[in-house]
C-alpha atoms as a PDB file:
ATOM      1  CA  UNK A   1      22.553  17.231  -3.086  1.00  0.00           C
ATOM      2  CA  UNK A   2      20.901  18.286  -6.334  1.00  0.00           C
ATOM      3  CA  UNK A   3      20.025  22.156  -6.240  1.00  0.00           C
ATOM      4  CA  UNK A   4      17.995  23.014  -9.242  1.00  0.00           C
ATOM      5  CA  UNK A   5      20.525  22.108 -11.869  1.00  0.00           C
ATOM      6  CA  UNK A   6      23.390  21.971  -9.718  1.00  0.00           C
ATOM      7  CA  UNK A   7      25.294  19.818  -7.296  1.00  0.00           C
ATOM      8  CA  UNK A   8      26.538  20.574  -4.031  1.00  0.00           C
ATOM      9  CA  UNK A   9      28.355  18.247  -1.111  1.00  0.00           C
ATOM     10  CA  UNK A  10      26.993  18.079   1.800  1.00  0.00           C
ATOM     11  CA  UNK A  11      28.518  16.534   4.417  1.00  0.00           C
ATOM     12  CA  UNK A  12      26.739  13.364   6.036  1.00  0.00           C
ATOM     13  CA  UNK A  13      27.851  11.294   8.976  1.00  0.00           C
ATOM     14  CA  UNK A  14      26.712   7.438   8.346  1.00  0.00           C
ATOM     15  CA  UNK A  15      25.924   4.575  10.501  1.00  0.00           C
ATOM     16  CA  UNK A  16      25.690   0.785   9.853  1.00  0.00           C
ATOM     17  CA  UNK A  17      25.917  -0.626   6.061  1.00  0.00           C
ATOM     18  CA  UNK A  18      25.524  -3.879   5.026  1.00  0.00           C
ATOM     19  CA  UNK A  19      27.346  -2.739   1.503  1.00  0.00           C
ATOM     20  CA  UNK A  20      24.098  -1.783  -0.502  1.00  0.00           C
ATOM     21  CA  UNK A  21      21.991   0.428   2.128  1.00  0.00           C
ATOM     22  CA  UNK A  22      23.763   2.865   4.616  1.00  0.00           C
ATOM     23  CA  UNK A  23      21.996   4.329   7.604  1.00  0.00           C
ATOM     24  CA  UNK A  24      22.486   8.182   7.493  1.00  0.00           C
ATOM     25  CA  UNK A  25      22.556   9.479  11.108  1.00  0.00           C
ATOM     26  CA  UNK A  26      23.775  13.176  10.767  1.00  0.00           C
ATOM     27  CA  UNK A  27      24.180  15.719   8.853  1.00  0.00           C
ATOM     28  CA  UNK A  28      22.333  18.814   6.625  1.00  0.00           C
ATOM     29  CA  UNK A  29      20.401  16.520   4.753  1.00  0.00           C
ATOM     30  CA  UNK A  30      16.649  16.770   4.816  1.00  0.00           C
ATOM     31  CA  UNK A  31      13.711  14.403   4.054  1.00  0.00           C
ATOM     32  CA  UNK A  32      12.785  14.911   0.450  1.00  0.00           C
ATOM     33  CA  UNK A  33      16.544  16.467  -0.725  1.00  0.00           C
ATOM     34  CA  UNK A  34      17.349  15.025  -4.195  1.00  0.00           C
ATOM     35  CA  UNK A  35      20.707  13.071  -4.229  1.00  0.00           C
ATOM     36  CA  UNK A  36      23.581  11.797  -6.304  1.00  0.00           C
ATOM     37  CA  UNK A  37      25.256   8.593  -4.428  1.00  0.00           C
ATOM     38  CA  UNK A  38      27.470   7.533  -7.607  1.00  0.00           C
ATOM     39  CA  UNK A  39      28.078   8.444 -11.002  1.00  0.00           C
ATOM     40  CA  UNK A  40      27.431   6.391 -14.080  1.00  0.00           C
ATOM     41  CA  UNK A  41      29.880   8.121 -16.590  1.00  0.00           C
ATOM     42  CA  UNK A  42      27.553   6.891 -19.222  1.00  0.00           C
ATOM     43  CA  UNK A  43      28.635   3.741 -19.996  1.00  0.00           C
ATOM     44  CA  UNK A  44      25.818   1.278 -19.366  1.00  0.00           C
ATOM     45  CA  UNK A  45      27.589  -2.236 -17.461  1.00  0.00           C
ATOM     46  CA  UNK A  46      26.105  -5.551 -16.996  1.00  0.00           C
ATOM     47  CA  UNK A  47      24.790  -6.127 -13.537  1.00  0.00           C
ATOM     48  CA  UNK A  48      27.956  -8.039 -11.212  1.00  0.00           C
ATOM     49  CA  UNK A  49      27.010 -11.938 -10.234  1.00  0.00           C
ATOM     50  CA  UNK A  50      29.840 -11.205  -7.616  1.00  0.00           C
ATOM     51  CA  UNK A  51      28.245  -9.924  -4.496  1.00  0.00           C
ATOM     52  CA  UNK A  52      26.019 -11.333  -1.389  1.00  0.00           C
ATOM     53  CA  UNK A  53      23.963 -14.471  -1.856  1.00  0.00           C
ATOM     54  CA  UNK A  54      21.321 -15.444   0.715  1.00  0.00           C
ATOM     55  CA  UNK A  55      20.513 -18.699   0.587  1.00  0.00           C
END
């Protein structure tokens, strides 16, 4: 969770995925809590062609 300029963990317990959205189903977060889910490192990649197609 982002506080001001600062990150803190806060532990979550998920539900289903299907690999790009997760269903959050516990935990201290809140509706409107700013979040970091990744980290770029700053190095900018090309977008993967590997992944789910639906056809």
């Amino acid at each position: 969770m982002v506080d001001g300029r600062e990150l803190k963990p806060v532990p979550v317990q998920i539900g289903i995925t299907d690999g790009r959205m997760t269903e959050l189903v516990g935990g201290e977060l809140r509706e409107g809590d700013r979040i970091v889910v990744g980290e770029n490192g700053g190095v900018e990649r090309k977008p993967s062609s590997v992944g789910m197609r639906l056809f």
